[in-house]
PDB file of N, CA and C in Angstrom:
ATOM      1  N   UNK A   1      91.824  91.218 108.599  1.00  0.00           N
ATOM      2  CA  UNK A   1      92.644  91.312 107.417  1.00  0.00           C
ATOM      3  C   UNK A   1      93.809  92.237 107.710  1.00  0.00           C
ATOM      4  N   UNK A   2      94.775  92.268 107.045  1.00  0.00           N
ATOM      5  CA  UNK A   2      96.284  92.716 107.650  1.00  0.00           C
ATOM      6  C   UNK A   2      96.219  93.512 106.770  1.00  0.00           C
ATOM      7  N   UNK A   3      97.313  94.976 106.863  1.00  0.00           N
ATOM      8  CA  UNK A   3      97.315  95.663 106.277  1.00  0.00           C
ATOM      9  C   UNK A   3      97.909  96.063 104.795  1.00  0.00           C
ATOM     10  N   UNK A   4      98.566  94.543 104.471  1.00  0.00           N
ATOM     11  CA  UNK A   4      98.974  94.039 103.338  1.00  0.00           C
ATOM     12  C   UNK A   4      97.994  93.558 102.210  1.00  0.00           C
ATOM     13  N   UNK A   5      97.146  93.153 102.797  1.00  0.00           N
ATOM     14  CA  UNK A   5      95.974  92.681 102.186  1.00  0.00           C
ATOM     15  C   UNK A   5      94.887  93.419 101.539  1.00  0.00           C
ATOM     16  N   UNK A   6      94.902  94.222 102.611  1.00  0.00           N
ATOM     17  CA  UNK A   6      93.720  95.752 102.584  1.00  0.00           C
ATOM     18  C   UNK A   6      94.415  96.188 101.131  1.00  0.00           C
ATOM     19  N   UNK A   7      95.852  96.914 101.095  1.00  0.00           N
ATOM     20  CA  UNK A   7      96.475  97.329 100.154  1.00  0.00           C
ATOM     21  C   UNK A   7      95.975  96.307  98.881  1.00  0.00           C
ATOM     22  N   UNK A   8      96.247  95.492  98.973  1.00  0.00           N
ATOM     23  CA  UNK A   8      95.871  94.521  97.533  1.00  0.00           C
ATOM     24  C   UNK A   8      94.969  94.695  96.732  1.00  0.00           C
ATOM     25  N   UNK A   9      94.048  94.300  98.067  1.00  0.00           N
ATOM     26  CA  UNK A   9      92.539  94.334  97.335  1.00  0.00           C
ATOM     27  C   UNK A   9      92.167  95.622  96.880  1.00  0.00           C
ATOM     28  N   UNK A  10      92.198  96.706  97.423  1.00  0.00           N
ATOM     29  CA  UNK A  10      92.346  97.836  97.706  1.00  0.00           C
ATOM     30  C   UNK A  10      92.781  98.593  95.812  1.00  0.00           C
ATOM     31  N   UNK A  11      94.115  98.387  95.638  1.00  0.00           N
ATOM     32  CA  UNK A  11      94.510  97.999  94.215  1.00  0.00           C
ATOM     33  C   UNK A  11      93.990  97.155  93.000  1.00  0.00           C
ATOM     34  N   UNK A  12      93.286  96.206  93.487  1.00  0.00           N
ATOM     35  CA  UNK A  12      92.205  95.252  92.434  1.00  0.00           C
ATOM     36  C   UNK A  12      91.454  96.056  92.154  1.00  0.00           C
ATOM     37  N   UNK A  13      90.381  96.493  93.550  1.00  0.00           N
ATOM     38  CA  UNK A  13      89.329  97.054  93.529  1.00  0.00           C
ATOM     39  C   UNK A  13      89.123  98.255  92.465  1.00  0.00           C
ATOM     40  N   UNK A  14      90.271  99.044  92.898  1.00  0.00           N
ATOM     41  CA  UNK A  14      90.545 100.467  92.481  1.00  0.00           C
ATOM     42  C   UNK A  14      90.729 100.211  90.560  1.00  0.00           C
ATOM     43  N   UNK A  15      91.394  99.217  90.302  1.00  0.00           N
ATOM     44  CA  UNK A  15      91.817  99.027  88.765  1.00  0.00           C
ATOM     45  C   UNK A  15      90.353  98.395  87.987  1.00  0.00           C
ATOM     46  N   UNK A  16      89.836  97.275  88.729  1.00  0.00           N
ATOM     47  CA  UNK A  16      88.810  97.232  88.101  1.00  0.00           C
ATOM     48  C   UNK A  16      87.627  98.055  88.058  1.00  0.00           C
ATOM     49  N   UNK A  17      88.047  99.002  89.185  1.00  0.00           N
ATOM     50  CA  UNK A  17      86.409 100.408  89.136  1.00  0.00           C
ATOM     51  C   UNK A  17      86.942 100.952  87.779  1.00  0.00           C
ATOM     52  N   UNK A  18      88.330 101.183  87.275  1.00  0.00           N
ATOM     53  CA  UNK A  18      88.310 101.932  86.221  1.00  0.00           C
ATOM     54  C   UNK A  18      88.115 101.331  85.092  1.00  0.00           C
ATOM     55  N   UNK A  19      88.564 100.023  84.858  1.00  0.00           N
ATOM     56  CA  UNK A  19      87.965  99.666  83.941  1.00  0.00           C
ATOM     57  C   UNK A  19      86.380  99.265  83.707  1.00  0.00           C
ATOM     58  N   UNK A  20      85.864  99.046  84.748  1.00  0.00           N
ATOM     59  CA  UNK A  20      84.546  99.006  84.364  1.00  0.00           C
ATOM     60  C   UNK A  20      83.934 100.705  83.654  1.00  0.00           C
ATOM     61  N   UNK A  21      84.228 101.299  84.825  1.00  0.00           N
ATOM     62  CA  UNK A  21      84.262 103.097  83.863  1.00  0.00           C
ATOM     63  C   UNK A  21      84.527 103.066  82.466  1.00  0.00           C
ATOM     64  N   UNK A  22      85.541 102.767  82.503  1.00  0.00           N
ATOM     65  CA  UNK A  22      86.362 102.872  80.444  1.00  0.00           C
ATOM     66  C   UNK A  22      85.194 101.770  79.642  1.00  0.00           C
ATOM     67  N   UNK A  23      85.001 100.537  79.719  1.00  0.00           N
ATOM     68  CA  UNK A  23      84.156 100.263  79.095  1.00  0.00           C
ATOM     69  C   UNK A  23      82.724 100.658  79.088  1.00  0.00           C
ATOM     70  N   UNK A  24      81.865 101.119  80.133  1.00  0.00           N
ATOM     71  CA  UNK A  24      80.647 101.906  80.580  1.00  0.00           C
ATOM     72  C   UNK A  24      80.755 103.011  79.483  1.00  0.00           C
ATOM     73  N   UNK A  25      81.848 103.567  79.146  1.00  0.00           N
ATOM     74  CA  UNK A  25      82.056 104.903  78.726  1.00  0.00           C
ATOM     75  C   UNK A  25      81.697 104.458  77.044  1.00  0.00           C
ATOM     76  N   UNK A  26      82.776 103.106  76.968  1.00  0.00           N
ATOM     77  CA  UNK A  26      82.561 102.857  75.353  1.00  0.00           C
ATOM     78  C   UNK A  26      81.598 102.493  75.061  1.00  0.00           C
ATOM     79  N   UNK A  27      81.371 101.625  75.835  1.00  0.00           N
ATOM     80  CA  UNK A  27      79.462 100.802  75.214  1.00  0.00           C
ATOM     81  C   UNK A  27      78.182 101.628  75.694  1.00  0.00           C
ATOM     82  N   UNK A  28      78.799 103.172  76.411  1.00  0.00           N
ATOM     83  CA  UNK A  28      77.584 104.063  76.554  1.00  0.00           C
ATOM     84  C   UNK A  28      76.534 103.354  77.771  1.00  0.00           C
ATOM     85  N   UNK A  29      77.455 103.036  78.146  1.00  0.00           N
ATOM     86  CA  UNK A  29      76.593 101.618  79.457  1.00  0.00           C
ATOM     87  C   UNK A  29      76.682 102.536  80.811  1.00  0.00           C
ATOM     88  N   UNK A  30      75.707 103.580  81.498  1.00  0.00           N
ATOM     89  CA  UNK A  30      75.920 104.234  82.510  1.00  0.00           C
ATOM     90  C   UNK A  30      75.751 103.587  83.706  1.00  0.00           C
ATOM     91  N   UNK A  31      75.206 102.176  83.647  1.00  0.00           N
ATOM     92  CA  UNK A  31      74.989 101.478  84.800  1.00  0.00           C
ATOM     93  C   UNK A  31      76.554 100.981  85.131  1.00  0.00           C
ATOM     94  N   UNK A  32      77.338 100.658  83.385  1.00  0.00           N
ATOM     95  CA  UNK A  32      78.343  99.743  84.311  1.00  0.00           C
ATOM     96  C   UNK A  32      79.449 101.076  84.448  1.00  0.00           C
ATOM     97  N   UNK A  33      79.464 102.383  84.432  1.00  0.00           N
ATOM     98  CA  UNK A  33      80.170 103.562  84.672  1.00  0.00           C
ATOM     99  C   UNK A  33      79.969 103.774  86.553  1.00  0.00           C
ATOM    100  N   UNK A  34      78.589 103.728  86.772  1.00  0.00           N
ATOM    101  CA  UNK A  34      78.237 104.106  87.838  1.00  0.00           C
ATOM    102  C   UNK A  34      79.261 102.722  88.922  1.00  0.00           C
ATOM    103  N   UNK A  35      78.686 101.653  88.632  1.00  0.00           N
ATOM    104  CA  UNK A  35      79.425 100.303  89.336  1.00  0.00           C
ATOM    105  C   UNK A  35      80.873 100.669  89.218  1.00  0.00           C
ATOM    106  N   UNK A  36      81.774 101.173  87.958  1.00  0.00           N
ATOM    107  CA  UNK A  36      83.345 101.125  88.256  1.00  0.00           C
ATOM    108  C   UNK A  36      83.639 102.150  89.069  1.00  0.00           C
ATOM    109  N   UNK A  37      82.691 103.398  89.190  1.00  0.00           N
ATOM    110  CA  UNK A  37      83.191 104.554  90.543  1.00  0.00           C
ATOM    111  C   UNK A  37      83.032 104.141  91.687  1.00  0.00           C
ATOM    112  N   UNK A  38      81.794 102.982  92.080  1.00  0.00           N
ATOM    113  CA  UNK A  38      81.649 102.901  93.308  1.00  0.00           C
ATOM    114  C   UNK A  38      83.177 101.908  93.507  1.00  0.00           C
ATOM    115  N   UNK A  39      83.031 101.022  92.753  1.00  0.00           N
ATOM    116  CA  UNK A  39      84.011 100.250  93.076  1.00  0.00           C
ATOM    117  C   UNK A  39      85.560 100.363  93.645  1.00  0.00           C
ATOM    118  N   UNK A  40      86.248 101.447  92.218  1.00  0.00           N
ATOM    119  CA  UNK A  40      87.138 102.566  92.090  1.00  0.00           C
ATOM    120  C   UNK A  40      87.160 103.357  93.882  1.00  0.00           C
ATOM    121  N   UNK A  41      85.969 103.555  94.513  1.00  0.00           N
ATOM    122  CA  UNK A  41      86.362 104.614  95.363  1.00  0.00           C
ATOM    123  C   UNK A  41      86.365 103.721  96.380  1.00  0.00           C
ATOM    124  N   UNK A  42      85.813 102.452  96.208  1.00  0.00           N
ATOM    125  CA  UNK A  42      85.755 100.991  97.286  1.00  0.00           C
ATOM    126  C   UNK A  42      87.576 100.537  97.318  1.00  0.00           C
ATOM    127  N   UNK A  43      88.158 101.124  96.550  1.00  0.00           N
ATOM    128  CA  UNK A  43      89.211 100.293  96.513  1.00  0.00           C
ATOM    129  C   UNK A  43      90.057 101.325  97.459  1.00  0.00           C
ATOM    130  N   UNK A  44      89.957 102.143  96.994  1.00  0.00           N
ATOM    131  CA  UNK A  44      90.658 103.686  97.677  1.00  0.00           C
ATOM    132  C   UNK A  44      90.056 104.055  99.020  1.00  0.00           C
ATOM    133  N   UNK A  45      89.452 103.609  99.626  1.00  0.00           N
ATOM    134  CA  UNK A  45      89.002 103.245 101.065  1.00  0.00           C
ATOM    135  C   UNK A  45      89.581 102.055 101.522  1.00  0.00           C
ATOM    136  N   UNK A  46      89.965 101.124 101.307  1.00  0.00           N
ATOM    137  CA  UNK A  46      90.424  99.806 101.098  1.00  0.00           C
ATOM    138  C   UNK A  46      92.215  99.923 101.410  1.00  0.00           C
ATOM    139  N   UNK A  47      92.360 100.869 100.521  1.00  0.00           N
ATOM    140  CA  UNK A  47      93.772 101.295 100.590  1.00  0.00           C
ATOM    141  C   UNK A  47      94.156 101.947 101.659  1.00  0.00           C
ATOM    142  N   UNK A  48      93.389 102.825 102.025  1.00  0.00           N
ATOM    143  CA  UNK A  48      93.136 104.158 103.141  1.00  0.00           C
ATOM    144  C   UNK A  48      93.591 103.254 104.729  1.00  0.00           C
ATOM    145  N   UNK A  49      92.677 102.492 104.783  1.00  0.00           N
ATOM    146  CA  UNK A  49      92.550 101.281 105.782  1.00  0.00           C
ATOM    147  C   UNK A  49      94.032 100.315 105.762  1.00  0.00           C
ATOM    148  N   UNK A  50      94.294  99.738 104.700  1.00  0.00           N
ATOM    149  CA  UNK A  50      95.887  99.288 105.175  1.00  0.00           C
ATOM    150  C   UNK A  50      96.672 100.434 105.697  1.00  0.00           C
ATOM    151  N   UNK A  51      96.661 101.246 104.571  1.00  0.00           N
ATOM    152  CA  UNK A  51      97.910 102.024 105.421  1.00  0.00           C
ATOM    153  C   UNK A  51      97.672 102.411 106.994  1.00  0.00           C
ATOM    154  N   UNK A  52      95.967 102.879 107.325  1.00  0.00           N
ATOM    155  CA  UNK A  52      95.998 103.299 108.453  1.00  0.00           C
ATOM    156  C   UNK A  52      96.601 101.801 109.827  1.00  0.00           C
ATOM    157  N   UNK A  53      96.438 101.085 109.279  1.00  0.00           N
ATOM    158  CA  UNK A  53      96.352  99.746 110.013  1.00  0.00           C
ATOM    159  C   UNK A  53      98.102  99.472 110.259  1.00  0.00           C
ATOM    160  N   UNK A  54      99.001  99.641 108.830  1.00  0.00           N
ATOM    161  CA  UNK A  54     100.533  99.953 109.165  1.00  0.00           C
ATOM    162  C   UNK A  54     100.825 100.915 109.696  1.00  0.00           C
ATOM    163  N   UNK A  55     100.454 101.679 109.815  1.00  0.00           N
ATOM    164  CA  UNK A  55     100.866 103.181 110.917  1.00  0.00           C
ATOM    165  C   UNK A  55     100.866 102.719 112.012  1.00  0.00           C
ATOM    166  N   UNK A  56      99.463 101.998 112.255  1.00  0.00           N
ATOM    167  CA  UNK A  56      99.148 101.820 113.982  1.00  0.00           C
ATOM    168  C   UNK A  56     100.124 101.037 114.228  1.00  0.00           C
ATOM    169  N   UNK A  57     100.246  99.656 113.569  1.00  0.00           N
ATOM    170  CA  UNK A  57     101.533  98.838 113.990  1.00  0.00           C
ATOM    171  C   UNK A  57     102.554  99.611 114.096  1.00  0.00           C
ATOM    172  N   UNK A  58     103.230 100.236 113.177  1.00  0.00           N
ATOM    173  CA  UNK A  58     104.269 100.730 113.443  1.00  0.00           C
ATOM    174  C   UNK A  58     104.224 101.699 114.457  1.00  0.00           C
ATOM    175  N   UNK A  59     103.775 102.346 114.767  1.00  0.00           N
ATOM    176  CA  UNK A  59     103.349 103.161 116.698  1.00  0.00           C
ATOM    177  C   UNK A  59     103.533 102.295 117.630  1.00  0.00           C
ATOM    178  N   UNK A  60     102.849 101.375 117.559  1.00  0.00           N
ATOM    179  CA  UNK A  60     102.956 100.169 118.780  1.00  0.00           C
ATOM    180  C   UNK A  60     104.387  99.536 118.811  1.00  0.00           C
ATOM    181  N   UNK A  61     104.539  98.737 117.556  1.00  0.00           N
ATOM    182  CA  UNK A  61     106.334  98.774 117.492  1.00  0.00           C
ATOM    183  C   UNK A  61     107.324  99.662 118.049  1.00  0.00           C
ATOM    184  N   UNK A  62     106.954 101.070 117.899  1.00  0.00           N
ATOM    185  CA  UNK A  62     108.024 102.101 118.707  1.00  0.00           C
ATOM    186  C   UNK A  62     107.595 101.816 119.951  1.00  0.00           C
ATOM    187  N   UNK A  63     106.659 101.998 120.131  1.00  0.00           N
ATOM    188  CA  UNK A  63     106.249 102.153 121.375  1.00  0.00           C
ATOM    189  C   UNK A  63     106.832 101.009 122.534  1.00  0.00           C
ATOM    190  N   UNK A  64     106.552 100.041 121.689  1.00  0.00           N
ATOM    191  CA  UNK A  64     106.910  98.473 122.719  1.00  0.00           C
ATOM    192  C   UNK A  64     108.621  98.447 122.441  1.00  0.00           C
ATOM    193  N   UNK A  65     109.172  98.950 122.084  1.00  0.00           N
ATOM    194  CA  UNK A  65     110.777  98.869 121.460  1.00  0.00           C
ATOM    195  C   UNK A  65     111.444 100.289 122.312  1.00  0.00           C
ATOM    196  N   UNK A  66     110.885 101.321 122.645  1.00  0.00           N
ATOM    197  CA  UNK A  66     111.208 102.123 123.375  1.00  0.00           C
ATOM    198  C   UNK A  66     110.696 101.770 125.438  1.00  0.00           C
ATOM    199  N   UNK A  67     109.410 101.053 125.417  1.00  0.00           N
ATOM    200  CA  UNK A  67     109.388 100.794 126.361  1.00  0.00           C
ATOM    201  C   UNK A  67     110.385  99.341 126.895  1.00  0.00           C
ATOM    202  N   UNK A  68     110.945  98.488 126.163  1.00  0.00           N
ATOM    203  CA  UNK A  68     112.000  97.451 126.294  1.00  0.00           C
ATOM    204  C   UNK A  68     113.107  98.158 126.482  1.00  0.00           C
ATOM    205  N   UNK A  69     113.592  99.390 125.786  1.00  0.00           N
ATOM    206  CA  UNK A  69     114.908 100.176 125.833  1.00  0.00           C
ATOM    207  C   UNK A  69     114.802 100.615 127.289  1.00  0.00           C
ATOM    208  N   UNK A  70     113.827 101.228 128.225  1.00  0.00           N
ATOM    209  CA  UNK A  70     113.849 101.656 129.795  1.00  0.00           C
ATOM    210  C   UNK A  70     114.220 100.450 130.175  1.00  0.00           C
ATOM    211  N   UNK A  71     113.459  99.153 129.911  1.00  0.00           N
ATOM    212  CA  UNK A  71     113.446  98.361 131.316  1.00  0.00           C
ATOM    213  C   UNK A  71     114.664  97.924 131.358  1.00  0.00           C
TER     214      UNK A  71
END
């Protein structure tokens, strides 16, 4: 999965952990509170991972763009 993607889901993930939280909270439902944090922090790992995944590209990009500039 590309690091565009990661970001996405990453953002789904993260919006629906909170809303499952906000409703858990209203209907006093601690099971579905507990499910929107895991989720929520599933998404924010998710996120963590694209970006780390665009960094690396972009390293390798310098890298291969500075080693073309020697030869």
């Amino acid at each position: 999965m590309g690091s565009t993607a990661d970001k996405i889901k990453g953002t789904a993930n993260e919006a629906i952990g909170k809303a499952k939280q906000g409703i858990g909270e209203a209907t006093g439902n601690d099971r579905l509170q507990g499910e929107g944090a895991v989720q929520e922090i599933k998404g924010k790992g998710q996120k963590a991972m694209g970006d780390a995944k665009q960094a690396a590209r972009e390293a390798v990009d310098k890298a291969a763009a500075a080693a073309n500039k020697n030869l």
